[in-house]
C-alpha atoms as a PDB file:
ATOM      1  CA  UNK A   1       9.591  45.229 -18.357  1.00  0.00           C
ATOM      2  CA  UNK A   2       8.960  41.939 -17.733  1.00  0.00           C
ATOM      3  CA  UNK A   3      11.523  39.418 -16.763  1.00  0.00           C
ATOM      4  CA  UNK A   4      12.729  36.515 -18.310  1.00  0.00           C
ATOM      5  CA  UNK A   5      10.718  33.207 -18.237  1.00  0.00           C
ATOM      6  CA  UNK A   6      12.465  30.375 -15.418  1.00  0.00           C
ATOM      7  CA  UNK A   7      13.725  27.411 -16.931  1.00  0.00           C
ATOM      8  CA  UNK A   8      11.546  23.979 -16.731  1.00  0.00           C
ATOM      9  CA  UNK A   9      12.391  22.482 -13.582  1.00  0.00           C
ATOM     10  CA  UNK A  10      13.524  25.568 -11.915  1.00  0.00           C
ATOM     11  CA  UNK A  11      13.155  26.440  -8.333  1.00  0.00           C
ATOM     12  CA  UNK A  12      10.971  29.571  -8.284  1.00  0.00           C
ATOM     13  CA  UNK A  13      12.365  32.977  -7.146  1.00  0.00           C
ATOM     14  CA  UNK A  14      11.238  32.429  -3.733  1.00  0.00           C
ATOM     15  CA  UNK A  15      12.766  28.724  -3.397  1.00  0.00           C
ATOM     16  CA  UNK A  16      13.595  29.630   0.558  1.00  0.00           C
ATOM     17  CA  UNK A  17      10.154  29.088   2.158  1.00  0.00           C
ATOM     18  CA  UNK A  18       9.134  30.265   5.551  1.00  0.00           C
ATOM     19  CA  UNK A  19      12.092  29.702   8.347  1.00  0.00           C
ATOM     20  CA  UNK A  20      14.404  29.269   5.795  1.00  0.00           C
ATOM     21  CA  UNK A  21      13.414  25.839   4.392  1.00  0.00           C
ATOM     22  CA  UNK A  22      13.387  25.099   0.811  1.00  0.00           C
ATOM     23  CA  UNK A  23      10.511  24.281  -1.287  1.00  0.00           C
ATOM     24  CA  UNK A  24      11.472  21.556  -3.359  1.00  0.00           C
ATOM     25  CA  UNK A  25       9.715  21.442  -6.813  1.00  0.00           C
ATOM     26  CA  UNK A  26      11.839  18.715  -8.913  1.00  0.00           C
ATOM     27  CA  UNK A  27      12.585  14.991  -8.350  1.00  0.00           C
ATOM     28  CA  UNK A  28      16.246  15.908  -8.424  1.00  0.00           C
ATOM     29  CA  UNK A  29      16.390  17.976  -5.617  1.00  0.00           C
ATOM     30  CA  UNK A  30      15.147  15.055  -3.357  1.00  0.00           C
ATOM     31  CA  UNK A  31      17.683  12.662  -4.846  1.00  0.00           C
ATOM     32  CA  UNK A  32      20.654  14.892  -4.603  1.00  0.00           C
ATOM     33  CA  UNK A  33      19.689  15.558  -0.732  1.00  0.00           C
ATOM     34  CA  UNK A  34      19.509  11.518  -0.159  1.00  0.00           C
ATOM     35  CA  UNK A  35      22.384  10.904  -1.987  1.00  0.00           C
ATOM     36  CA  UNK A  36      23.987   7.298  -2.049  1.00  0.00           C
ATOM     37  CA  UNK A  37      20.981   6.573   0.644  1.00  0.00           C
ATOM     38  CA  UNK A  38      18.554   6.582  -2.387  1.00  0.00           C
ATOM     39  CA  UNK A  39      18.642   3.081  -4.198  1.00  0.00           C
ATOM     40  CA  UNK A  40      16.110   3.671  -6.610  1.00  0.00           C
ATOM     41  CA  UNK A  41      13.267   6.096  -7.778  1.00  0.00           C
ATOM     42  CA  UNK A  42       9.782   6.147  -9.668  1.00  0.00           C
ATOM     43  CA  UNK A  43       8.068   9.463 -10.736  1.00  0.00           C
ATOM     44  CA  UNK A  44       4.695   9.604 -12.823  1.00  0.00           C
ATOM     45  CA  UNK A  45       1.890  11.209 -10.980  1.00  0.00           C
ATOM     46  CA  UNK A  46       3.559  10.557  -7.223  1.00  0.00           C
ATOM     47  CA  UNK A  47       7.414  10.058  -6.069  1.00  0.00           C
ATOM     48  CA  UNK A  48       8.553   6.872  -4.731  1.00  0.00           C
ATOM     49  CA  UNK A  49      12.068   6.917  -3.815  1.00  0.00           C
ATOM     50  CA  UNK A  50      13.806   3.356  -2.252  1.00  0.00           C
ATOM     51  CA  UNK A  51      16.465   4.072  -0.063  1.00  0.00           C
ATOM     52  CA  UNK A  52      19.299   1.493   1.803  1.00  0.00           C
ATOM     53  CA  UNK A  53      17.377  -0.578   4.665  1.00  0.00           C
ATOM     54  CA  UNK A  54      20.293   1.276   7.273  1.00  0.00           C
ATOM     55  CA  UNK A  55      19.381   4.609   5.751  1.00  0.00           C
ATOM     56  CA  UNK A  56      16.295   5.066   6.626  1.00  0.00           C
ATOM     57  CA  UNK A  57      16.408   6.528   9.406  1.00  0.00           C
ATOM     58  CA  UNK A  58      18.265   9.378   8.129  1.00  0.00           C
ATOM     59  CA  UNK A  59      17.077   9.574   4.639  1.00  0.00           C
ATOM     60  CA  UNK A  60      13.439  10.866   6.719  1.00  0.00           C
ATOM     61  CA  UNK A  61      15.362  13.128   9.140  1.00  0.00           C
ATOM     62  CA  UNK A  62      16.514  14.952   5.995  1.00  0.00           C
ATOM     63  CA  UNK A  63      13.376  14.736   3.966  1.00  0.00           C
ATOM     64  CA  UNK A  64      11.951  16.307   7.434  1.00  0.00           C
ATOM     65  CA  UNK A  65      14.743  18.352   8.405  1.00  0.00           C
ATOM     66  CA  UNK A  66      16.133  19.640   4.905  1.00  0.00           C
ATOM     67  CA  UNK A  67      13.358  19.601   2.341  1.00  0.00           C
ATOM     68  CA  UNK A  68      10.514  20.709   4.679  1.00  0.00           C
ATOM     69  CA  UNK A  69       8.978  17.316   4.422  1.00  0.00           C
ATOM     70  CA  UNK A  70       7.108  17.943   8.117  1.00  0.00           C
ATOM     71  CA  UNK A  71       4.121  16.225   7.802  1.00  0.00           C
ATOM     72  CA  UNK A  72       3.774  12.822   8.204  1.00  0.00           C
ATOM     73  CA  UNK A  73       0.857  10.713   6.765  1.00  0.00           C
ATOM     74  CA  UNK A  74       1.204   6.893   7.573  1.00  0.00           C
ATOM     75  CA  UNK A  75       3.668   4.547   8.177  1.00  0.00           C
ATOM     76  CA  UNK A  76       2.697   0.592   7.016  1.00  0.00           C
ATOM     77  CA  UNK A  77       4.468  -2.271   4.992  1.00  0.00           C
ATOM     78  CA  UNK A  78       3.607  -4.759   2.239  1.00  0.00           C
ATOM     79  CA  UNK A  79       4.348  -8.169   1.783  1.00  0.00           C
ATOM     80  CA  UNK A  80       5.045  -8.668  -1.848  1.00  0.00           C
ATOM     81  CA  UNK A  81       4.877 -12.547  -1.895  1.00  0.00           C
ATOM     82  CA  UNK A  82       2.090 -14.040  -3.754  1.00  0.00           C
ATOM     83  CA  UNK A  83      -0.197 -15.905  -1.307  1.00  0.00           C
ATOM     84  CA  UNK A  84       0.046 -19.950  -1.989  1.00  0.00           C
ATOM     85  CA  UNK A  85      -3.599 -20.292  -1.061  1.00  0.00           C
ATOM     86  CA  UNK A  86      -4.713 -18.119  -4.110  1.00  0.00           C
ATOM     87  CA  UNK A  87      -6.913 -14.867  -4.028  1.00  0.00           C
ATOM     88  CA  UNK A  88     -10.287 -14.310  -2.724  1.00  0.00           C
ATOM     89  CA  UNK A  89     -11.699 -13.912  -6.248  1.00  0.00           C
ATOM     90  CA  UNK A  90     -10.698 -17.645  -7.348  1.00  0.00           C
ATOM     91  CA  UNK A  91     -13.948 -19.611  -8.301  1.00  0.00           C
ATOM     92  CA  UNK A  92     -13.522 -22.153  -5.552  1.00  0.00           C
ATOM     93  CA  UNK A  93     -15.830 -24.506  -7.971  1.00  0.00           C
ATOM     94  CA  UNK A  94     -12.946 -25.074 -10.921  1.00  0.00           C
ATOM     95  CA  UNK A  95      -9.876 -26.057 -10.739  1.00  0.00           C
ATOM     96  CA  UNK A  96      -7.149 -23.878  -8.827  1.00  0.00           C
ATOM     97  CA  UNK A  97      -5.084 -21.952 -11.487  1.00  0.00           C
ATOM     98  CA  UNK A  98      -1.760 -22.079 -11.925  1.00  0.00           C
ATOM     99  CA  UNK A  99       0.012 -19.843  -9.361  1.00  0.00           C
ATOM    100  CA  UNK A 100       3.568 -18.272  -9.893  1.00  0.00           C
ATOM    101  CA  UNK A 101       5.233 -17.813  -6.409  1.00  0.00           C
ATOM    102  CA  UNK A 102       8.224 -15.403  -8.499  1.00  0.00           C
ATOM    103  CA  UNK A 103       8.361 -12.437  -5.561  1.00  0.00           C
ATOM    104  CA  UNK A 104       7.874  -9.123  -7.735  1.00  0.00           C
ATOM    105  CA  UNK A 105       8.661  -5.734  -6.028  1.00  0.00           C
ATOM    106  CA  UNK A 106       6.713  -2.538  -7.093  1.00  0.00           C
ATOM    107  CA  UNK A 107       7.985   0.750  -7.787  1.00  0.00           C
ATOM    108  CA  UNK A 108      11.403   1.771  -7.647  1.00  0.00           C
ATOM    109  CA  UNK A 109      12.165  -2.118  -7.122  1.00  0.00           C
ATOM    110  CA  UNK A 110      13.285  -4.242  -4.630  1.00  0.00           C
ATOM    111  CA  UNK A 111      15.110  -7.335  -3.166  1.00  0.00           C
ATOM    112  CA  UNK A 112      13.291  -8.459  -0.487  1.00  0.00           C
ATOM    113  CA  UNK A 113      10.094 -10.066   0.042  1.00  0.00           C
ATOM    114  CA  UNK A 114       8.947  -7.468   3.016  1.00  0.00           C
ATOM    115  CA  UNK A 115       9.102  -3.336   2.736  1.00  0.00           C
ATOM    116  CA  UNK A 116       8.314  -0.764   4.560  1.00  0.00           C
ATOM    117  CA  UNK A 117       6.712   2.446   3.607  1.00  0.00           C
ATOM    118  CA  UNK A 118       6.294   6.030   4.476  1.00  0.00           C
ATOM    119  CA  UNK A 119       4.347   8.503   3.248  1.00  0.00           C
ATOM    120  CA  UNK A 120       5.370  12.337   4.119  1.00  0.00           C
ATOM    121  CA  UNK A 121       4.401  15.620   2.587  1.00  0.00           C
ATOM    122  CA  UNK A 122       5.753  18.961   2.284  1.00  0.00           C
ATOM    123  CA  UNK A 123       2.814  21.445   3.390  1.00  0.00           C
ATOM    124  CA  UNK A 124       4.548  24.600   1.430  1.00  0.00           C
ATOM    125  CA  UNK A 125       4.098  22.970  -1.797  1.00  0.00           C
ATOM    126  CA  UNK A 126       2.182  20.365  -1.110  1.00  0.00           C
ATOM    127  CA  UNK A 127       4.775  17.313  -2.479  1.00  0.00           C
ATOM    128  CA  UNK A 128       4.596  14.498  -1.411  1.00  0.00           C
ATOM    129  CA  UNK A 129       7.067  11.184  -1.221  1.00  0.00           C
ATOM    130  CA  UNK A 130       6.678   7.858  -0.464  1.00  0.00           C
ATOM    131  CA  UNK A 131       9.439   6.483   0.764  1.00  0.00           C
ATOM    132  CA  UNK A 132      10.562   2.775   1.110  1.00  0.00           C
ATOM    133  CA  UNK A 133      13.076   0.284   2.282  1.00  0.00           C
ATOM    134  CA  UNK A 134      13.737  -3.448   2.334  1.00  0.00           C
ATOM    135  CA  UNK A 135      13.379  -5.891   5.162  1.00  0.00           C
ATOM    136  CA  UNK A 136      15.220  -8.806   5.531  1.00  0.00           C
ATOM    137  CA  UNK A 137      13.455 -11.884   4.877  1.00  0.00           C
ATOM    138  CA  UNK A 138      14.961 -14.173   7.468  1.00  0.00           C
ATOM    139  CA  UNK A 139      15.039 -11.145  10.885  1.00  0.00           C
ATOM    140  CA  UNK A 140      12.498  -8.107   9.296  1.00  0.00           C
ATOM    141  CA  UNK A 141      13.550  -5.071  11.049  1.00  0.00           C
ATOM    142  CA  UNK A 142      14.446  -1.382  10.698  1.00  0.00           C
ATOM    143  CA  UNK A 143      15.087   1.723  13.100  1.00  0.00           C
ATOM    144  CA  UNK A 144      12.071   3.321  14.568  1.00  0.00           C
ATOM    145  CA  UNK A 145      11.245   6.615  13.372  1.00  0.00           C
ATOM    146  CA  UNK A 146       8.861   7.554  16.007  1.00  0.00           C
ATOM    147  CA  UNK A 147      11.342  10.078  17.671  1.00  0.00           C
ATOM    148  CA  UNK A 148      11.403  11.585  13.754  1.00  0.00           C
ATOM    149  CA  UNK A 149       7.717  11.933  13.392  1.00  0.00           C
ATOM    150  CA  UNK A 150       5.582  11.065  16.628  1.00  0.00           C
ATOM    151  CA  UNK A 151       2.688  10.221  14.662  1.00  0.00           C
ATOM    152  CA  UNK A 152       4.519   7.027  13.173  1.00  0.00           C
ATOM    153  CA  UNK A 153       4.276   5.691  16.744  1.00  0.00           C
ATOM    154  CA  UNK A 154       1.417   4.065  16.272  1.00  0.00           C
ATOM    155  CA  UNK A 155       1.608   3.307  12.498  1.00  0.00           C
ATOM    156  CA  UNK A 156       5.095   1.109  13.864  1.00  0.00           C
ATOM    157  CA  UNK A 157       2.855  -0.842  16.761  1.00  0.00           C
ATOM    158  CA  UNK A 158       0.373  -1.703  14.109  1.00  0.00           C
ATOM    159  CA  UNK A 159       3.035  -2.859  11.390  1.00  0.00           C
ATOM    160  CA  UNK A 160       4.695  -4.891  13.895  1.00  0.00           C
ATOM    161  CA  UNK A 161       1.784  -6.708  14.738  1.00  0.00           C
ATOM    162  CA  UNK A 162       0.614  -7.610  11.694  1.00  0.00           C
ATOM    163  CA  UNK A 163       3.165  -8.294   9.601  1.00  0.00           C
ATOM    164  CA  UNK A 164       5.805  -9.232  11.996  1.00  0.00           C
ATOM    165  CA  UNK A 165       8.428  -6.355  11.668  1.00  0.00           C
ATOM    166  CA  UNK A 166      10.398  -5.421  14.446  1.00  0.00           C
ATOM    167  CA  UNK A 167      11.630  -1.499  14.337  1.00  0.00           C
ATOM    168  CA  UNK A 168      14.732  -1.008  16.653  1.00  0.00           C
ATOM    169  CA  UNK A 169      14.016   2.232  19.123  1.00  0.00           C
ATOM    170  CA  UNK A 170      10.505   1.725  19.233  1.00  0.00           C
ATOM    171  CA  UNK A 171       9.596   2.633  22.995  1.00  0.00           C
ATOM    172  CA  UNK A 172       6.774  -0.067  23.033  1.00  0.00           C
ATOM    173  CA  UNK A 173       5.929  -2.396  20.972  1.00  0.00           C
ATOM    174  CA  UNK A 174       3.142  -4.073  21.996  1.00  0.00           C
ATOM    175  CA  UNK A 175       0.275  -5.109  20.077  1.00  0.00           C
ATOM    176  CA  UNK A 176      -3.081  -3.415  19.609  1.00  0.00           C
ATOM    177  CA  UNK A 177      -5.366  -5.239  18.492  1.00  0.00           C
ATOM    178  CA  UNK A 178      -4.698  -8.812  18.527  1.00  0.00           C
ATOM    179  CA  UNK A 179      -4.261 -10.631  22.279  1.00  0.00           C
ATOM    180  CA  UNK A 180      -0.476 -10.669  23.314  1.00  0.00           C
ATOM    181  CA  UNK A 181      -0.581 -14.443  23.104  1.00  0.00           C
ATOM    182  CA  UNK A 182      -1.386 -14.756  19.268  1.00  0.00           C
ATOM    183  CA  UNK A 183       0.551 -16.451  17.185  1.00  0.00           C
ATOM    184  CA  UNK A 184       1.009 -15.268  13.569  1.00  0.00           C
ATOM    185  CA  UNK A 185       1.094 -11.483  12.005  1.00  0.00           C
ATOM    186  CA  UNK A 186      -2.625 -11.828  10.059  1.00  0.00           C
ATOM    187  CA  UNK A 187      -1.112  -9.355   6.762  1.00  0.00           C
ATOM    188  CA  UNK A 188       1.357 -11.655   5.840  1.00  0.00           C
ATOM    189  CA  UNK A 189       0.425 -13.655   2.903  1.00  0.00           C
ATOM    190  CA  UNK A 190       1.565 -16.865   3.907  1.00  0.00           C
ATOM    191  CA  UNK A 191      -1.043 -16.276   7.205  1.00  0.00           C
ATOM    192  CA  UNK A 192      -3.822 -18.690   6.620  1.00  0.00           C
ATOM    193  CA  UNK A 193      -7.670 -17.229   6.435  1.00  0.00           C
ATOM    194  CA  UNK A 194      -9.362 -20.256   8.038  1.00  0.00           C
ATOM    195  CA  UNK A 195     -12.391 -18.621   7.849  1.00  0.00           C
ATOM    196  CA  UNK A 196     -11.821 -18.371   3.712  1.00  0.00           C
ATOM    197  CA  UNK A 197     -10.707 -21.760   3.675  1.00  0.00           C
ATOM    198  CA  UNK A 198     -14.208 -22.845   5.358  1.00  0.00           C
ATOM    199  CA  UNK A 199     -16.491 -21.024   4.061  1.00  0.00           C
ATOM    200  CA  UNK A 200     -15.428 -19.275   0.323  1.00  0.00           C
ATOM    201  CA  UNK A 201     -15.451 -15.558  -0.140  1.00  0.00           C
ATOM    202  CA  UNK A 202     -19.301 -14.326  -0.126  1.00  0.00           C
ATOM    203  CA  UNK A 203     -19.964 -12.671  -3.832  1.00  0.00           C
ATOM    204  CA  UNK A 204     -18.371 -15.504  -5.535  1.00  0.00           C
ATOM    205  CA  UNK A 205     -20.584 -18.682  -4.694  1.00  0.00           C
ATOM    206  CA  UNK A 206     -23.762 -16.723  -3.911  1.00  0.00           C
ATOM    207  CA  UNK A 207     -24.636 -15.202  -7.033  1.00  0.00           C
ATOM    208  CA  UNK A 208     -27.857 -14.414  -7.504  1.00  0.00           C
ATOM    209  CA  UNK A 209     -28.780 -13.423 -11.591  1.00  0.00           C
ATOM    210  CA  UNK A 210     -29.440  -9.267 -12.397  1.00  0.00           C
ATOM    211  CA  UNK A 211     -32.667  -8.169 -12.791  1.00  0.00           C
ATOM    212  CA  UNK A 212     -33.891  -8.093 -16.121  1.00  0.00           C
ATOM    213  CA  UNK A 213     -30.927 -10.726 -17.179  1.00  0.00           C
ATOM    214  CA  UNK A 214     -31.218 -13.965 -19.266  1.00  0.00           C
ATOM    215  CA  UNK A 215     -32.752 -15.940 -16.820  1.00  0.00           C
ATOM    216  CA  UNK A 216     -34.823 -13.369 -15.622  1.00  0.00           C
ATOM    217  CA  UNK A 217     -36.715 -13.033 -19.239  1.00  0.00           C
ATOM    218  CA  UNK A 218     -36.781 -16.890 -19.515  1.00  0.00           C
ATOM    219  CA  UNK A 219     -38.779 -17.277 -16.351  1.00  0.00           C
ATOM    220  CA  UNK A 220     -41.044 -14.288 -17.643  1.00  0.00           C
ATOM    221  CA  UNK A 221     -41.820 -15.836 -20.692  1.00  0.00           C
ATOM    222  CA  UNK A 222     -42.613 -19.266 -19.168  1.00  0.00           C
ATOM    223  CA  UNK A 223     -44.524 -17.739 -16.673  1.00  0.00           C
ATOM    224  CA  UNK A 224     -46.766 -15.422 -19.333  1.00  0.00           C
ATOM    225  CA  UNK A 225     -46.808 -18.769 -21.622  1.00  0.00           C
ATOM    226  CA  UNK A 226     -48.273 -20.969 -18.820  1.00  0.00           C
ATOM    227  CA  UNK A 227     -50.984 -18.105 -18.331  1.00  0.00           C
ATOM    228  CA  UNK A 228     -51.593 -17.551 -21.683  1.00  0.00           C
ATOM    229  CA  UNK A 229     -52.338 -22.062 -22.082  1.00  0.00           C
ATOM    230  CA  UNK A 230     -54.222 -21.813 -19.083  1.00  0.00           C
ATOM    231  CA  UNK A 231     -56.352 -18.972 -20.358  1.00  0.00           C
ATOM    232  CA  UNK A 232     -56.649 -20.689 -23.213  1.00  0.00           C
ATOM    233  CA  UNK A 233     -58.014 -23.525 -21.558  1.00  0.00           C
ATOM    234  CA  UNK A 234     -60.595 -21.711 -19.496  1.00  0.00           C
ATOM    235  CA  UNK A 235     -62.144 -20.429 -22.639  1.00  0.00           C
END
């Protein structure tokens, strides 16, 4: 006899996963473990969940710890600011367009200009979440998770550096790529591109016409109506 269909959004019969850990299948069961951490969430084809900026810590120590959220992918942060000197596909020969500076946060929100992000994944079922907080605008920092997940380490050197976010715990934060005298964090958008502001993006002032285009077919007709005249000529 068979037995009676699960509900939608059920955990399955087997919802304790190897050692114990559960394997979470519904958007509720991550908010419900965050609890008044989580600030906001988005859920269409991925799960992005904001949580409080002194929460974040913790809210990936459970998603690790409770949920079986145990590997880490990356670590990084975005500066949501529109630049003020415009965007690499501008036509640098018209006029500069109108720009609005309003500060517009992506999914599940936002009040600062700065986040940070972290993407982790639960290998039993394959879920993942990206998870979020704000920075402050005037002293952008947060703990240091790379006692949580080791591999975030790195991830936390490299957001430092380039977008100038400090992360409390971190056991060395020193830069990697840039020298240890430069000034600036190069991913922020109010960093100036000098080399943009020289020389304009290549692609948009060296374009060259497709083959077979408008101009293309002009030239080919001039060229086979010059031959024709001269042939003409000759006979």
């Amino acid at each position: 006899m068979s037995s009676a269909p699960e509900a939608p959004g059920a955990a399955p019969a087997d919802a304790a996963g190897a050692g114990g850990v559960p394997r979470i299948t519904t958007v509720a069961d991550v908010e419900a473990a965050l609890g008044d951490r989580r600030l906001a969430s988005h859920a269409q084809d991925d799960l992005c969940v904001r949580v409080r900026t002194d929460a974040w810590r913790s809210s990936l120590e459970t998603l690790r710890d409770k949920l079986g959220f145990t590997y880490f992918c990356f670590l990084s942060a975005i500066d949501w600011m529109p630049s003020p000197f415009g965007r690499g596909e501008d036509d640098p020969t018209e006029p500069p367009p109108e720009r609005d500076s309003t500060v517009r946060s992506g999914h599940a929100g936002g009040e600062t200009r700065m986040q940070v992000f972290a993407r982790v994944v639960n290998p039993v079922t394959h879920v993942g979440v990206t998870l979020k907080a704000d920075v402050a605008d005037a002293d952008p920092r947060i703990e240091s998770v790379a006692s949580v997940y080791a591999g975030a380490n790195w991830h936390e050197r490299e957001t430092h550096e380039m977008f100038g976010i400090g992360f409390d715990g971190h056991p060395d934060l020193r830069n990697m790529y840039l020298p240890a005298d430069f000034e600036g964090h190069p991913l922020r958008k109010d960093f100036p591109l000098l080399a943009r502001m020289v020389k304009p993006w290549p692609g948009i002032v060296d374009v060259e016409p497709l083959p077979g285009g408008a101009e293309a077919d002009g030239d080919g007709e001039a060229a086979s109506g010059g031959a024709d005249g001269a042939a003409g000529g000759a006979s």
